[in-house]
C-alpha atoms as a PDB file:
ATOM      1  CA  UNK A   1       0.000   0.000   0.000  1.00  0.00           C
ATOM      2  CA  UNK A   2       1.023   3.716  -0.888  1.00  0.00           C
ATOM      3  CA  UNK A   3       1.978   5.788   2.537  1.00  0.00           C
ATOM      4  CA  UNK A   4       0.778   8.975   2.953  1.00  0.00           C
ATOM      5  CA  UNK A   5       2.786  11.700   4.585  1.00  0.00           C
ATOM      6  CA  UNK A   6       0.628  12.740   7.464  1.00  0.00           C
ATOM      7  CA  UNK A   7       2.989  14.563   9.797  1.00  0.00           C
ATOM      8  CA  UNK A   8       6.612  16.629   9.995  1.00  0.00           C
ATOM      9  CA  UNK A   9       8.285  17.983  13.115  1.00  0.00           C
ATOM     10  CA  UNK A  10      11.605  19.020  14.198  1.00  0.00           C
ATOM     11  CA  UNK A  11      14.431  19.500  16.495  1.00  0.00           C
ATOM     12  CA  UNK A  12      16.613  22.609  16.990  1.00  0.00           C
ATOM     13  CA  UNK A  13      19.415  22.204  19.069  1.00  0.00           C
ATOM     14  CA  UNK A  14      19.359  26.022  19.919  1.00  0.00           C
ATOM     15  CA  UNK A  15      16.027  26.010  21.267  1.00  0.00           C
ATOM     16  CA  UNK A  16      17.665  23.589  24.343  1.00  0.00           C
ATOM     17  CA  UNK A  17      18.328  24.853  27.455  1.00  0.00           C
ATOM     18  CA  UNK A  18      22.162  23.616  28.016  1.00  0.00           C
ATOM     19  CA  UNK A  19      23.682  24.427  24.753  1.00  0.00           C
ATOM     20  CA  UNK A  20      25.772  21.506  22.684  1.00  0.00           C
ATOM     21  CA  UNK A  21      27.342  22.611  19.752  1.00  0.00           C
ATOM     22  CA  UNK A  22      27.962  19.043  18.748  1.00  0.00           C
ATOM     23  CA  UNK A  23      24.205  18.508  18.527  1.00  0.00           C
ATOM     24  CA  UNK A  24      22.381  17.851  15.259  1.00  0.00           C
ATOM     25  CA  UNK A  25      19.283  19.306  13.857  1.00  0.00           C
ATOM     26  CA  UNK A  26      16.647  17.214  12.226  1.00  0.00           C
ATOM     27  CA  UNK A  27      13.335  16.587  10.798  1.00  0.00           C
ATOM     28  CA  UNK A  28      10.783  13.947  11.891  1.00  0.00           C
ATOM     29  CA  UNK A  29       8.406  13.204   9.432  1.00  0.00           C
ATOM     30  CA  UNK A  30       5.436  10.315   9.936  1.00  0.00           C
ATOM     31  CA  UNK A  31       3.595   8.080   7.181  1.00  0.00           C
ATOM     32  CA  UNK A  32       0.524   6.034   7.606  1.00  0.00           C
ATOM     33  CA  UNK A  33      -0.570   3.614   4.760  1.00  0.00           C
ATOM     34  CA  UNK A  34      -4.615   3.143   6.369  1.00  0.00           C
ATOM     35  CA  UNK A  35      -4.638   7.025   7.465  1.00  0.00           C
ATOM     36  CA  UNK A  36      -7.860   7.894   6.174  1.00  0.00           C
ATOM     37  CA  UNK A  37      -9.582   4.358   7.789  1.00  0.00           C
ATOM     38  CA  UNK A  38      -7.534   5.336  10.930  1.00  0.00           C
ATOM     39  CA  UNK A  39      -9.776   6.959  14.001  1.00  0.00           C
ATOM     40  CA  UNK A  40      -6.957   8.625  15.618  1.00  0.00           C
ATOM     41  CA  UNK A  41      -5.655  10.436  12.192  1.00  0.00           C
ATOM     42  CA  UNK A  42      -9.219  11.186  11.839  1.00  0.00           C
ATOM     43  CA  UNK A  43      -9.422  13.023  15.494  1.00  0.00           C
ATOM     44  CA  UNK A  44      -5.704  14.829  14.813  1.00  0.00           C
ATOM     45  CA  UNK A  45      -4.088  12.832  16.374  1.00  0.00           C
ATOM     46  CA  UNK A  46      -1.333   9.924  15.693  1.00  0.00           C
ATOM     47  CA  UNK A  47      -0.352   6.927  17.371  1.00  0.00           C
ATOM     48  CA  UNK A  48       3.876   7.403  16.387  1.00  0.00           C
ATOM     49  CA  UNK A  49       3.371  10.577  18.920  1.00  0.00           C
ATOM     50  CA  UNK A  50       2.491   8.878  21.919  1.00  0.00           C
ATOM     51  CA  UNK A  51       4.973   7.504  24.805  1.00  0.00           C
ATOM     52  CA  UNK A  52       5.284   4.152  25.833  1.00  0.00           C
ATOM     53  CA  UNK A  53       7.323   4.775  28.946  1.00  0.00           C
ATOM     54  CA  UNK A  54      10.354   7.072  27.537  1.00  0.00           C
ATOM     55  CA  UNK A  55       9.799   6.003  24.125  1.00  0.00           C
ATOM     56  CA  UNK A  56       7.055   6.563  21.616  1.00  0.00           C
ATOM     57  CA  UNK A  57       4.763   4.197  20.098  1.00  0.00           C
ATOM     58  CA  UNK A  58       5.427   2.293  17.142  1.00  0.00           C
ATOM     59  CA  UNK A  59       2.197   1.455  14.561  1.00  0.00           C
ATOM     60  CA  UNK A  60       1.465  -1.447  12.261  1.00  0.00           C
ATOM     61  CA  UNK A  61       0.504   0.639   9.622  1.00  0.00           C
ATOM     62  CA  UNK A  62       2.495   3.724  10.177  1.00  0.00           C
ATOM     63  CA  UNK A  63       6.311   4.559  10.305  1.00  0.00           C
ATOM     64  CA  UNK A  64       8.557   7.555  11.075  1.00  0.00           C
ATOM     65  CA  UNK A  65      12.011   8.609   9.722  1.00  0.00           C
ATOM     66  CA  UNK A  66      14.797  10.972  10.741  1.00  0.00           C
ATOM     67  CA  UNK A  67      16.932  12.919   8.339  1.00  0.00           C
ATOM     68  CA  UNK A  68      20.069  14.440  10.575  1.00  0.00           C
ATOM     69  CA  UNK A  69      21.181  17.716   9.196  1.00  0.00           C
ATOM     70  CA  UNK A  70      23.884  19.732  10.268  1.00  0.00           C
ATOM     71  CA  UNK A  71      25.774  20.862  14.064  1.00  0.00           C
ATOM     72  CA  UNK A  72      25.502  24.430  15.219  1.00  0.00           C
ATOM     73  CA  UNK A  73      29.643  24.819  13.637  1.00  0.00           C
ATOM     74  CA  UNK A  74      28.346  24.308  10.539  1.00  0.00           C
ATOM     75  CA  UNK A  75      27.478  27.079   7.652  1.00  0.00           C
ATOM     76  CA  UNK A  76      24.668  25.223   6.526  1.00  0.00           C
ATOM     77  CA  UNK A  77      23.482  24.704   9.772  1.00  0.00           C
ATOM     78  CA  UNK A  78      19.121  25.455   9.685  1.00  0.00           C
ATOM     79  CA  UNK A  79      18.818  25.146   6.355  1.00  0.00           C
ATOM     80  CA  UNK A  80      16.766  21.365   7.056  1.00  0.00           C
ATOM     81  CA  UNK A  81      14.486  23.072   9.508  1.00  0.00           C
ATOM     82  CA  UNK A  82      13.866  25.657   7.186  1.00  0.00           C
ATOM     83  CA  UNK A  83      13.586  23.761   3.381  1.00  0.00           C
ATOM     84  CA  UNK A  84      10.853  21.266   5.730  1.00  0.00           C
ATOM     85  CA  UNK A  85       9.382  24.152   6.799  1.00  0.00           C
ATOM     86  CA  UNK A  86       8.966  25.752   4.243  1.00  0.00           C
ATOM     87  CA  UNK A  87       7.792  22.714   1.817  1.00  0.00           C
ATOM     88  CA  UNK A  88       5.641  21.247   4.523  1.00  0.00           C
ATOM     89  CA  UNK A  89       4.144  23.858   6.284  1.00  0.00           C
ATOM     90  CA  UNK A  90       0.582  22.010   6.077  1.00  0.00           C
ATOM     91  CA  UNK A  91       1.681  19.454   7.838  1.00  0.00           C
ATOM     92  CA  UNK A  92       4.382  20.644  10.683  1.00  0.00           C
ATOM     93  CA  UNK A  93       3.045  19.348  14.022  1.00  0.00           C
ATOM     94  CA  UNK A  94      -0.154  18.579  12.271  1.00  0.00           C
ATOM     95  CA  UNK A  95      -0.774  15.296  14.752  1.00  0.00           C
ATOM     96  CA  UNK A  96      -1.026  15.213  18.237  1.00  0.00           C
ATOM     97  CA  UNK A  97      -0.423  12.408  20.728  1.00  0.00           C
ATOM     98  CA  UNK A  98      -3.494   9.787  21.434  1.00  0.00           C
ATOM     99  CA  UNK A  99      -5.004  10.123  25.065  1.00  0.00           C
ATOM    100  CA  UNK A 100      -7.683   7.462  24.828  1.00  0.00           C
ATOM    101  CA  UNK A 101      -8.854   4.490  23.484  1.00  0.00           C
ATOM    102  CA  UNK A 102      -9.043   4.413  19.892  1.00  0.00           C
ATOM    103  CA  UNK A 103      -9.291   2.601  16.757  1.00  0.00           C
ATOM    104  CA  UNK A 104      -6.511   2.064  14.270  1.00  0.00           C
ATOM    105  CA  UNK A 105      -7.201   0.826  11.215  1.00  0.00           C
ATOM    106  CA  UNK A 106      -7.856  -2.652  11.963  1.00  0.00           C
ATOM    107  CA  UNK A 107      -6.348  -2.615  15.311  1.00  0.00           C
ATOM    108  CA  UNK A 108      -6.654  -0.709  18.433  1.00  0.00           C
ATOM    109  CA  UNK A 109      -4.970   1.559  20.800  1.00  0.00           C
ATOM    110  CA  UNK A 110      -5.819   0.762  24.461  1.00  0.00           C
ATOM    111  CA  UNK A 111      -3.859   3.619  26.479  1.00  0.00           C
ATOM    112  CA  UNK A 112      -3.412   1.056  29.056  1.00  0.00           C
ATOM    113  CA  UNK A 113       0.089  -0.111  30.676  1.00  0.00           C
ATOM    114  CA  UNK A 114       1.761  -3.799  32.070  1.00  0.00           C
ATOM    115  CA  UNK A 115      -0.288  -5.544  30.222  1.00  0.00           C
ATOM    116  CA  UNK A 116       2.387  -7.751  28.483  1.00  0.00           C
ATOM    117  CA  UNK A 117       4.719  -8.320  31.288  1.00  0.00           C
ATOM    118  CA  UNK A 118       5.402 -12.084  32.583  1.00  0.00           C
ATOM    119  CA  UNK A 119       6.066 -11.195  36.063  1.00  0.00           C
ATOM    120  CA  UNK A 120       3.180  -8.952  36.316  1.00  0.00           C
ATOM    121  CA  UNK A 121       1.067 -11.508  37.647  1.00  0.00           C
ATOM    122  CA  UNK A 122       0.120 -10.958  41.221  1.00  0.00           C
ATOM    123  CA  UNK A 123      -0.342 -13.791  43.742  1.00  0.00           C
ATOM    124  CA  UNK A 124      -2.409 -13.717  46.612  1.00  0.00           C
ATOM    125  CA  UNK A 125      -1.601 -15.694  49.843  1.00  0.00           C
ATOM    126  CA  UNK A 126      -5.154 -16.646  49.677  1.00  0.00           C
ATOM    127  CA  UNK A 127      -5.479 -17.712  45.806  1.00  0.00           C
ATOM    128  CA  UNK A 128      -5.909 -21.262  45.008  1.00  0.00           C
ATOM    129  CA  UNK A 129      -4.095 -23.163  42.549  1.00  0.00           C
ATOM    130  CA  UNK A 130      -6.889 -22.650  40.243  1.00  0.00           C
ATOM    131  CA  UNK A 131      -6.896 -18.768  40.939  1.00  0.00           C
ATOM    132  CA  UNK A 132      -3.274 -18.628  39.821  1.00  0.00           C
ATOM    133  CA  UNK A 133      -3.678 -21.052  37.284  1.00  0.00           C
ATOM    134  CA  UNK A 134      -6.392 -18.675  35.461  1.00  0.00           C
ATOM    135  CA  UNK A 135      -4.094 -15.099  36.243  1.00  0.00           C
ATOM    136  CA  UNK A 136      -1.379 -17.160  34.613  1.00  0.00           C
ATOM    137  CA  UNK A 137      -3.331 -18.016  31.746  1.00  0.00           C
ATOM    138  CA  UNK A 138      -4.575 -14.621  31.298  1.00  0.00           C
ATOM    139  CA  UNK A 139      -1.524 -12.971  31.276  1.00  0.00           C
ATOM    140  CA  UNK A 140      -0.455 -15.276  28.837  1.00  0.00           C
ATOM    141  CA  UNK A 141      -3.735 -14.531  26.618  1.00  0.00           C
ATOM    142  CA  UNK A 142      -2.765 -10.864  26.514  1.00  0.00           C
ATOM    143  CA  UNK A 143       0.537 -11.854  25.398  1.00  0.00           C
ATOM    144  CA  UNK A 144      -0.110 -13.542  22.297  1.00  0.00           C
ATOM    145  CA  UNK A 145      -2.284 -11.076  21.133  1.00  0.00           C
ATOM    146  CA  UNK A 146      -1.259  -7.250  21.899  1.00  0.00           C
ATOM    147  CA  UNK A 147       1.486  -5.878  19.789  1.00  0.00           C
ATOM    148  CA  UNK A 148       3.503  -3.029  20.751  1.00  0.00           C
ATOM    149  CA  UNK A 149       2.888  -2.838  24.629  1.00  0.00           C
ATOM    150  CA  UNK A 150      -0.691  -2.155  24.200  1.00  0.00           C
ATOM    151  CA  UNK A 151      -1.880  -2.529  20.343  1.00  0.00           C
ATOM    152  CA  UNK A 152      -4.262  -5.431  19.523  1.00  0.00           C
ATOM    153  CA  UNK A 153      -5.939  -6.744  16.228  1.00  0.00           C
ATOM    154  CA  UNK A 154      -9.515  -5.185  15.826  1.00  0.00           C
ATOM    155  CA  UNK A 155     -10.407  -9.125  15.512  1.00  0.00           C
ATOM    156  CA  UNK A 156      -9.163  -9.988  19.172  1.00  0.00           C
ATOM    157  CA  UNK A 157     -10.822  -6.824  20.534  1.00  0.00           C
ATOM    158  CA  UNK A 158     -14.037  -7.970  21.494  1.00  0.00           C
ATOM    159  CA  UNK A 159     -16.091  -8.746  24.840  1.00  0.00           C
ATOM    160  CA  UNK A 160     -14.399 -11.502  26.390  1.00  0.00           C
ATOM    161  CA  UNK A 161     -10.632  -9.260  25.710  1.00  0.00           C
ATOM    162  CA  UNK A 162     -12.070  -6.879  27.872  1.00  0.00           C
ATOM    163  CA  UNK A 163     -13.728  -8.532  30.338  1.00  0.00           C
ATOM    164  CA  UNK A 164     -10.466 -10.387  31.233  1.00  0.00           C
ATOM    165  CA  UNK A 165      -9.179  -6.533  32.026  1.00  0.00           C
ATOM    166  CA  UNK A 166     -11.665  -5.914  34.698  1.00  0.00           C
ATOM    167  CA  UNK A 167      -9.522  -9.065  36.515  1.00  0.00           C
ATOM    168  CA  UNK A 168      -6.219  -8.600  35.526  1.00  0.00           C
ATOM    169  CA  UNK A 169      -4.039  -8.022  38.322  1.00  0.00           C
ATOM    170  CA  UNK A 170      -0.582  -6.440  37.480  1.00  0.00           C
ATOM    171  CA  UNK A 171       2.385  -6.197  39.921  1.00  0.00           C
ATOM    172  CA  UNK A 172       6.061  -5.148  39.494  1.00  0.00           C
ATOM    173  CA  UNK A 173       8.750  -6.236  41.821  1.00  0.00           C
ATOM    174  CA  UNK A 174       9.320  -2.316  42.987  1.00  0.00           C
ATOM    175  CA  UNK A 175       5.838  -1.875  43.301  1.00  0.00           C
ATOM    176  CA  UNK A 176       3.011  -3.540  44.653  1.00  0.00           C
ATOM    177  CA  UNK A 177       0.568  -0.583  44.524  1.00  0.00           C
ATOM    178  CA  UNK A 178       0.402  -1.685  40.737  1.00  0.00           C
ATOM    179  CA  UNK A 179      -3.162  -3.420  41.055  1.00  0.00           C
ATOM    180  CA  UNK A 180      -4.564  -0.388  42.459  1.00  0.00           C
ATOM    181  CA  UNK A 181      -3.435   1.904  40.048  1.00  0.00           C
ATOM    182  CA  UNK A 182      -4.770   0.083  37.130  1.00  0.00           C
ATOM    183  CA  UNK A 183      -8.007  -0.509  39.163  1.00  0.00           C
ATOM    184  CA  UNK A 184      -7.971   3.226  40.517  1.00  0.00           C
ATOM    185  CA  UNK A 185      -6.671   5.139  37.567  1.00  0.00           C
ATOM    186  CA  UNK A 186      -6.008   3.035  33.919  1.00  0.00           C
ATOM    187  CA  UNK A 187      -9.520   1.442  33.977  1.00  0.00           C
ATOM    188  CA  UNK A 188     -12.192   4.065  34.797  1.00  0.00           C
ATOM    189  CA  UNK A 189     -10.134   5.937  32.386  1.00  0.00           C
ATOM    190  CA  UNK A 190     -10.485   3.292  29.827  1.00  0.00           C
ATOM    191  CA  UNK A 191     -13.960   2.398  30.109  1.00  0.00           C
ATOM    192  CA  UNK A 192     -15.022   6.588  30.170  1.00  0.00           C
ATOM    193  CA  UNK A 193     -13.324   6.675  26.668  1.00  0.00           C
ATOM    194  CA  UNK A 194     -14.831   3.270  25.524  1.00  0.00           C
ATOM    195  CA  UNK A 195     -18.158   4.853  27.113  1.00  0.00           C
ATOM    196  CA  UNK A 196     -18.056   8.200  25.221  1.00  0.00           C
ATOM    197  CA  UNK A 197     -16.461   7.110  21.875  1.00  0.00           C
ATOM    198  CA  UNK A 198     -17.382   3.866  21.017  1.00  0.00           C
ATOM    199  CA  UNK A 199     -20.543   3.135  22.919  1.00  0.00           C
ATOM    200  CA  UNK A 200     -21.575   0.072  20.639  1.00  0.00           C
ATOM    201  CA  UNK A 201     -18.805  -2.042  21.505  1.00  0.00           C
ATOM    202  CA  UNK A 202     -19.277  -0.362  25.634  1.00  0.00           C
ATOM    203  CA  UNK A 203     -22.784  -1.486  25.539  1.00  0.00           C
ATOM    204  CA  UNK A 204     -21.888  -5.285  24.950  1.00  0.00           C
ATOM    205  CA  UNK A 205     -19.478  -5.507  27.532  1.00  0.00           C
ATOM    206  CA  UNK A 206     -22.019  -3.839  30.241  1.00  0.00           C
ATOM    207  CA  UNK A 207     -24.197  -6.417  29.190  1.00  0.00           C
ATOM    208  CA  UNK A 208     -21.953  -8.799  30.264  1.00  0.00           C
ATOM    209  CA  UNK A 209     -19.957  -6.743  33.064  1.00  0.00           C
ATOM    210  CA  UNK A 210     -22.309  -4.315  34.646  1.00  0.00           C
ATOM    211  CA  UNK A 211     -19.905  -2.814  36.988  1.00  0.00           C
ATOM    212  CA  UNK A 212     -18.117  -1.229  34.053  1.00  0.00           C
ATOM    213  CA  UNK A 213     -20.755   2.005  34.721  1.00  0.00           C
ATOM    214  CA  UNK A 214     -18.998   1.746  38.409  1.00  0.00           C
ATOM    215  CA  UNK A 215     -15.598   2.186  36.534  1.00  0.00           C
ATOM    216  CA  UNK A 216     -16.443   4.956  34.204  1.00  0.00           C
ATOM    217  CA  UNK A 217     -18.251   6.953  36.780  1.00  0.00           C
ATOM    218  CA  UNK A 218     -15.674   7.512  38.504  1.00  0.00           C
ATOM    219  CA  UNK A 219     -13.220   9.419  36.518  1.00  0.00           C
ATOM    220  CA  UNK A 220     -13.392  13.137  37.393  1.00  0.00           C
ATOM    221  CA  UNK A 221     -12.088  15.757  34.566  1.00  0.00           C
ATOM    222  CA  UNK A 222     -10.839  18.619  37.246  1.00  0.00           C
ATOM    223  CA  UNK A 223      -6.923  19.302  37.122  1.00  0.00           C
ATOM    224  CA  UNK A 224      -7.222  18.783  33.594  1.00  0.00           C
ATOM    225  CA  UNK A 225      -7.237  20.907  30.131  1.00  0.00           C
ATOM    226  CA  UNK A 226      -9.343  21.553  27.794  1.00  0.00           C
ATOM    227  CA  UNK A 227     -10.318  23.970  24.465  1.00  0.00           C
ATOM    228  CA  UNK A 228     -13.185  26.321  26.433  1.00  0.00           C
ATOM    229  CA  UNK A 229     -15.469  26.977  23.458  1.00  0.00           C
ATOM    230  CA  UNK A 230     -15.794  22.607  23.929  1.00  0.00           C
ATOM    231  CA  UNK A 231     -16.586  23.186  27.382  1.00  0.00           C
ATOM    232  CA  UNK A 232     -20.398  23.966  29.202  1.00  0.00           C
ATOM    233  CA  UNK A 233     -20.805  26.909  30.825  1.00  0.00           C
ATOM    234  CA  UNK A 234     -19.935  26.608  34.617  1.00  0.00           C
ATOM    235  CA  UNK A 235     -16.844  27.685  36.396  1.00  0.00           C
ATOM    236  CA  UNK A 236     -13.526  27.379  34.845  1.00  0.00           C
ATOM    237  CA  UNK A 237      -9.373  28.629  35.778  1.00  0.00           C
ATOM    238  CA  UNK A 238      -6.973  30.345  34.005  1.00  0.00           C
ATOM    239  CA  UNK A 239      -3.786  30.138  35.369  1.00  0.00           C
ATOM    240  CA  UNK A 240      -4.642  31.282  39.312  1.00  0.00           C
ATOM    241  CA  UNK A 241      -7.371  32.776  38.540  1.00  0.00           C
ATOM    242  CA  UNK A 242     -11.405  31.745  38.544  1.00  0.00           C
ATOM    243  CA  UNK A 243     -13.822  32.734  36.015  1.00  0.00           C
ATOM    244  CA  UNK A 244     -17.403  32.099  35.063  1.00  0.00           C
ATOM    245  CA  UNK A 245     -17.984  30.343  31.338  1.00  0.00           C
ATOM    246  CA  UNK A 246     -21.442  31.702  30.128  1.00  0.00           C
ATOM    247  CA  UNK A 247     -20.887  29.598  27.083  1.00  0.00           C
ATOM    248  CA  UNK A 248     -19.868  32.935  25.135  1.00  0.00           C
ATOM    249  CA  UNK A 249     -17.278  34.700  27.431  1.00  0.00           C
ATOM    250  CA  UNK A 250     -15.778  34.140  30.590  1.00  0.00           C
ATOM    251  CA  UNK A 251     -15.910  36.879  33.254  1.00  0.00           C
ATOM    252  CA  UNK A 252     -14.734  37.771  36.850  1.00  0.00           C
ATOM    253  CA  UNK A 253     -14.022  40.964  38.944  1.00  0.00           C
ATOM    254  CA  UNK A 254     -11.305  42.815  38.478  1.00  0.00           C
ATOM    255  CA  UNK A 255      -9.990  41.896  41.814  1.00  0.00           C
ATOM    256  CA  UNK A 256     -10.431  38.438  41.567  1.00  0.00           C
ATOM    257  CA  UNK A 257      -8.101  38.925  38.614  1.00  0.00           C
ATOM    258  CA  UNK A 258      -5.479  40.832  41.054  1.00  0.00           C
ATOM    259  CA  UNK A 259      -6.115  44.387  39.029  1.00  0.00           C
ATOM    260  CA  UNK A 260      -5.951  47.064  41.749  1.00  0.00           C
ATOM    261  CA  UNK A 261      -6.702  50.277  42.113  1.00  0.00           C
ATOM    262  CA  UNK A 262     -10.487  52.194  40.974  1.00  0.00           C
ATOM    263  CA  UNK A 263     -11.011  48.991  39.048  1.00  0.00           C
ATOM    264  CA  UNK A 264     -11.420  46.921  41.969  1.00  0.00           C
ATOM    265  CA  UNK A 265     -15.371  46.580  41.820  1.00  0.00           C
ATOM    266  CA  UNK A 266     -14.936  46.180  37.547  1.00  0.00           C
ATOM    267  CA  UNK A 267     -15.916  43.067  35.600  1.00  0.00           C
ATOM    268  CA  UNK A 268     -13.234  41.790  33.629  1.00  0.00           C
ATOM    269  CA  UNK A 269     -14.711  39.636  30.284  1.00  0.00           C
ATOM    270  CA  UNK A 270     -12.496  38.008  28.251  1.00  0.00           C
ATOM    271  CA  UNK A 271     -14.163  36.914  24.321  1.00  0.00           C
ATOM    272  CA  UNK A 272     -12.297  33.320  23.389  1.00  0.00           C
ATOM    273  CA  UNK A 273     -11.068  32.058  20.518  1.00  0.00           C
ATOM    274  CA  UNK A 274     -11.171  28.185  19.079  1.00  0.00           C
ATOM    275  CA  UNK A 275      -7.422  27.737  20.871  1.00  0.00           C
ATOM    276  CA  UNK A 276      -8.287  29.006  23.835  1.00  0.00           C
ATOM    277  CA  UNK A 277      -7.402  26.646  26.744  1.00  0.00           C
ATOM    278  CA  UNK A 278      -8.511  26.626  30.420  1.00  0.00           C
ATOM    279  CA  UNK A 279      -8.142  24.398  33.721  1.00  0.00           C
ATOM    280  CA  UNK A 280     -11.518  22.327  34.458  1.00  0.00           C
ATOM    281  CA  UNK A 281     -12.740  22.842  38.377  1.00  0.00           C
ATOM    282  CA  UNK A 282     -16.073  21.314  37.985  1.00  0.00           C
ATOM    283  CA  UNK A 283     -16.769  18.113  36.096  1.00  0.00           C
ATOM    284  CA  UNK A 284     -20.055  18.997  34.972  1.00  0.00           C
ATOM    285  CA  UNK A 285     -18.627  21.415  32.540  1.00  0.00           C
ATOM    286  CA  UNK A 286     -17.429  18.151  30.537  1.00  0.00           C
ATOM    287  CA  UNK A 287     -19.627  16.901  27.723  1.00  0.00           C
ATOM    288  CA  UNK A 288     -18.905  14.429  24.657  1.00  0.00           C
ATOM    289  CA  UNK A 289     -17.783  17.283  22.436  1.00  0.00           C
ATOM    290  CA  UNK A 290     -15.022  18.701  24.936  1.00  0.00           C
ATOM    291  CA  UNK A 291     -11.564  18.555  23.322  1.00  0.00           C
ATOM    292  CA  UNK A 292      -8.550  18.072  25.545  1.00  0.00           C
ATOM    293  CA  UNK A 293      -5.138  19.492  25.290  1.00  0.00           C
END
């Protein structure tokens, strides 16, 4: 199949804090061969962008390549960054990372960790030999079928596949808070975003699982980011500071906003644009059309 060049970035070494004058510039740039049946790539977004640990992901339909250019001694030194962007301006930091769930072509992204690992099977003291007997098998059955830390075929991704999450039990050797991380954190996560954006495939596995509504209603949105015109109206931060979302504009006092003076008393209102970005303090300002940053 033909790729398709869906993404360029780049890295200046004079943008870096401590300063290497042996360092290279270069140029990043991402191909998908299924982009336009990809979800993600659909969304903005690309699966080659998002970490696994301290490296990024690697994608059974996509690739990424480096082209070096030249150190800060040399003459010709920028002229990469500049020819890509320049030639690819469309397309420079066109993607961004995937944060959820999401479907790949004919495979899927899970955004969940440990799932591969052999010795992240925990015993209990109290387990029987059956117990471990079926936690060994299931580790084993998300071994032979997730690529890539946590990829799997669109075939394997069905009811039973996710079921078997709602049991696994990971552990590491450093760390035997692992279980209720995944329980606490990965999972309601996981089953919000299989919840909100693919509710068919949710649906089946409720029917099956009801507890999964237990998972998913428990993930709470405050702390994070999102684009404000995606957002209800409600309360809403901006760096230390609180203001009320009318859906419109968001407005406060001028004193809340730390202006002194005759303009104490003053409403400050503040018109947003499509980038605009803001803190979420209450949860019910989150709907299935909010966009996160």
């Amino acid at each position: 199949m033909i790729k398709l060049l869906i993404n360029v970035t780049y890295y200046d070494p004079r943008n870096k804090i401590f300063k290497d004058q042996d360092n290279r510039e270069h140029v990043t740039w991402y191909e998908c061969e299924c982009a336009e049946m990809c979800d993600a790539y659909k969304t903005g977004k690309c699966v080659l962008l998002s970490l696994s640990g301290f490296c990024t992901h690697q994608c059974p339909h996509g690739s990424k390549h480096q082209i070096d250019g030249y150190t800060q001694n040399a003459k010709k030194f920028g002229e990469l960054i500049n020819r890509y962007k320049s030639e690819y301006a469309e397309l420079l930091y066109k993607l961004k990372p995937i944060n959820h769930v999401q479907k790949l072509a004919d495979y899927w992204f899970l955004n969940l960790p440990w799932l591969t690992n052999d010795h992240f099977t925990l015993w209990k003291s109290d387990q029987t030999d059956e117990e471990r007997e079926y936690q060994t098998s299931m580790t084993s059955f998300f071994k032979d079928r997730i690529i890539n830390e946590d990829i799997v075929k669109d075939e394997d991704f069905d009811v039973d596949f996710i079921c078997r999450l709602l049991d696994f039990r990971p552990k590491s050797w450093l760390n035997d808070n692992l279980y209720n991380i995944f329980r606490k954190d990965y999972l309601p996560q996981f089953f919000y975003d299989l919840r909100k954006y693919y509710r068919e495939i949710y649906d089946k596995v409720k029917a099956v699982r009801p507890e999964v509504d237990d998972y998913a209603n428990k993930v709470t949105f405050k702390g994070k980011y999102a684009r404000l015109l995606t957002l209800k109206p409600g309360r809403v931060k901006v760096n230390a500071m609180y203001f009320d979302w009318d859906g419109k504009q968001i407005e406060t006092t001028a004193d809340q906003a730390n202006m002194w003076g005759k303009l104490k008393d003053a409403k400050v209102i503040i018109t947003p644009t499509e980038n605009s970005v803001v803190e979420i303090v209450d949860d019910n300002t989150v709907s299935d059309e909010t966009i996160f940053e």
